[in-house]
N, C-alpha and C. Protein backbone atom coordinates (compact mmCIF):
# COMPACT_ATOMS: atom_id res chain seq x y z
N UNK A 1 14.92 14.10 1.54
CA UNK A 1 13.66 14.29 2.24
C UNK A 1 12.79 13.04 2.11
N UNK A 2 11.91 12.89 2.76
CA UNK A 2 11.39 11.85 3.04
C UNK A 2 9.85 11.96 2.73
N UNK A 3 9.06 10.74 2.37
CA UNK A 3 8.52 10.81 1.70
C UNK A 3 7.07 10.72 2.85
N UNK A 4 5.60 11.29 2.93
CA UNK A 4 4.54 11.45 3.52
C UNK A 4 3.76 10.66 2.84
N UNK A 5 2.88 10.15 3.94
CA UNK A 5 2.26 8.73 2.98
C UNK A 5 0.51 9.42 3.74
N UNK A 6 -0.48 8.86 3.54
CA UNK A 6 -2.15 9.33 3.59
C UNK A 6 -2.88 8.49 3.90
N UNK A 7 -3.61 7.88 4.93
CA UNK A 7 -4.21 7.15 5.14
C UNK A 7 -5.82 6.92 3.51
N UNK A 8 -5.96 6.09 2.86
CA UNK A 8 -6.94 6.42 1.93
C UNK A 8 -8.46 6.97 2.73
N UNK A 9 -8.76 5.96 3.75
CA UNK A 9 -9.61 5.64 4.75
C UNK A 9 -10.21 7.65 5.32
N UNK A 10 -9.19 7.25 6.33
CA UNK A 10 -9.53 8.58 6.99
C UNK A 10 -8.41 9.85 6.75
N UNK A 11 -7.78 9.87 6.09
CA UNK A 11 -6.72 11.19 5.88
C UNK A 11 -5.87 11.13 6.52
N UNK A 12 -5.16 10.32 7.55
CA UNK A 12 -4.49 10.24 8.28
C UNK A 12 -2.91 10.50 7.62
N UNK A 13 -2.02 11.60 7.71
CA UNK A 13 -0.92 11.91 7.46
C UNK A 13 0.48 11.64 8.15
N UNK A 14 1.14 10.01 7.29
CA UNK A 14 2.23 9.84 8.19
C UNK A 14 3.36 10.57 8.25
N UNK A 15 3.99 11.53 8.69
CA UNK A 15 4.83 12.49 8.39
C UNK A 15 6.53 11.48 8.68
N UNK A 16 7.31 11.36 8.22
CA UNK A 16 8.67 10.59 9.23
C UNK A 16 9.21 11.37 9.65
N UNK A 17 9.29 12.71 9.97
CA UNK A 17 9.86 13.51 10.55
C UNK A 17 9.31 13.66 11.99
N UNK A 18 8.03 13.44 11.98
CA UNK A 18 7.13 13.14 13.32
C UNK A 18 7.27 11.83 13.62
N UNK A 19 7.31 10.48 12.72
CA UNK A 19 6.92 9.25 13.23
C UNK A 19 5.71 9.08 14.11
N UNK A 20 5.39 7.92 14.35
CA UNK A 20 4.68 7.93 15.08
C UNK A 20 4.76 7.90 16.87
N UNK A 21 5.19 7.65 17.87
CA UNK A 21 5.53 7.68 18.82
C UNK A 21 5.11 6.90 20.04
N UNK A 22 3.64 7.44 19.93
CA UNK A 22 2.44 6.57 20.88
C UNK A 22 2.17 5.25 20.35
N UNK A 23 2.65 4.63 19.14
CA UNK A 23 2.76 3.29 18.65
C UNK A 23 3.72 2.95 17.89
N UNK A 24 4.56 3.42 19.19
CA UNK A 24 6.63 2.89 18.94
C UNK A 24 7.33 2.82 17.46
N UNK A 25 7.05 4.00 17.07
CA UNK A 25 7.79 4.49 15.72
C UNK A 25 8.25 5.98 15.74
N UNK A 26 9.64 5.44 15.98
CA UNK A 26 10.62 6.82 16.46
C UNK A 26 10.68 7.69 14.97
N UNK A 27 10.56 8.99 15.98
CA UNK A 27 11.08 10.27 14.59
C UNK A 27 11.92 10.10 13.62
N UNK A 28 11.57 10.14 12.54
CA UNK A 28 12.68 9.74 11.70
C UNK A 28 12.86 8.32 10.47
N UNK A 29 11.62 7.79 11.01
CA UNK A 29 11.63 6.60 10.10
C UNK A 29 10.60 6.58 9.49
N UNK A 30 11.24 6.27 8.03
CA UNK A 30 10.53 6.24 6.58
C UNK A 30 9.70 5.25 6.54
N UNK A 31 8.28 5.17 6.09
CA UNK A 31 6.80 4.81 5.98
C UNK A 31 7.63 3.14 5.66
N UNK A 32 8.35 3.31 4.88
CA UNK A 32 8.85 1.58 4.30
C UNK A 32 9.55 0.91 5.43
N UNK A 33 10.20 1.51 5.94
CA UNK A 33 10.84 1.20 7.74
C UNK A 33 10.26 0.61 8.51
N UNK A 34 8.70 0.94 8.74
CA UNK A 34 7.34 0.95 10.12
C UNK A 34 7.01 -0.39 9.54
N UNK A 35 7.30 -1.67 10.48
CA UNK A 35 6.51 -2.75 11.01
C UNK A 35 5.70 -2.86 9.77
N UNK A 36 5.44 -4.41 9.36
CA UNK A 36 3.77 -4.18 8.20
C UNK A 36 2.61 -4.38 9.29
N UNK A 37 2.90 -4.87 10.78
CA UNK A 37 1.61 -4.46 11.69
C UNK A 37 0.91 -3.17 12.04
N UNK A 38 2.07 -2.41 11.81
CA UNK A 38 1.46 -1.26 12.03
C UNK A 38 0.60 -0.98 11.22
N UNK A 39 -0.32 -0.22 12.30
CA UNK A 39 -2.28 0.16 11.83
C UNK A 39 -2.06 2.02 11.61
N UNK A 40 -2.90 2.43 10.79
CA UNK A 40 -3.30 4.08 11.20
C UNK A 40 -4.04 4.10 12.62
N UNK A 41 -2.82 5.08 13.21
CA UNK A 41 -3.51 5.24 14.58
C UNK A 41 -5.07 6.31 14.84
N UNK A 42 -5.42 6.33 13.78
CA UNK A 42 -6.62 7.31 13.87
C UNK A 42 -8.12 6.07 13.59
N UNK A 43 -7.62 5.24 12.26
CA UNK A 43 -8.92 4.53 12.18
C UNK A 43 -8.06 2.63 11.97
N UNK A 44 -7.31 2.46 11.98
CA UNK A 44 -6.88 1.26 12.51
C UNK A 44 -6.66 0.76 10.73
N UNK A 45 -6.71 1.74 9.69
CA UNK A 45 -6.35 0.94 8.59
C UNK A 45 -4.78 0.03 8.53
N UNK A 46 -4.85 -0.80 7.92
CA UNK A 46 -3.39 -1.52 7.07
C UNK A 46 -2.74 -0.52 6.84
N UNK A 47 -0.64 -0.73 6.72
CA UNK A 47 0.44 0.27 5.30
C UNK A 47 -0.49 -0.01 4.31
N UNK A 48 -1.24 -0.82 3.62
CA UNK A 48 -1.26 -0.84 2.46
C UNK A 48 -2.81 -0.18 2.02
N UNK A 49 -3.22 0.69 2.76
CA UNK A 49 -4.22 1.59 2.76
C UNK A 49 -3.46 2.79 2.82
N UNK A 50 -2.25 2.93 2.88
CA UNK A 50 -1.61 4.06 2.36
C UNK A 50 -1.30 5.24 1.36
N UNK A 51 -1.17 6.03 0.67
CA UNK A 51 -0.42 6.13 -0.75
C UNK A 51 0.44 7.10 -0.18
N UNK A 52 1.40 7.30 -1.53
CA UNK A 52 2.47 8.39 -1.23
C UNK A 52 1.40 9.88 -1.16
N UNK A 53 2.14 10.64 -0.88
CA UNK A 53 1.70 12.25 -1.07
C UNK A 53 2.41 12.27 -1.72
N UNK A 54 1.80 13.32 -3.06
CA UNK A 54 2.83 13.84 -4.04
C UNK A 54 3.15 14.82 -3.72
């Protein structure tokens, strides 16, 4: 299973089972996978405004 990561910022929940889609990150790929451009599509944070979900 794969691991859900949290925007710190705004709560934003990256699920990889959802991916993201509307900013070309297919179902299925793990938070460490996604581009380091990629932004939270809710408030535009950095991955590294991330953390795991425990």
């Amino acid at each position: 299973m794969m691991e859900k990561y949290e925007c710190s910022l705004c709560g934003y929940v990256y699920d990889p089972a959802d991916g993201d889609p509307d900013n070309g990150v297919e179902p299925g790929t793990a938070f460490a996978d996604i581009s380091e451009d990629w932004v939270c599509p809710l408030c535009g944070a950095g991955k590294d405004m991330f953390e795991r979900v425990e």
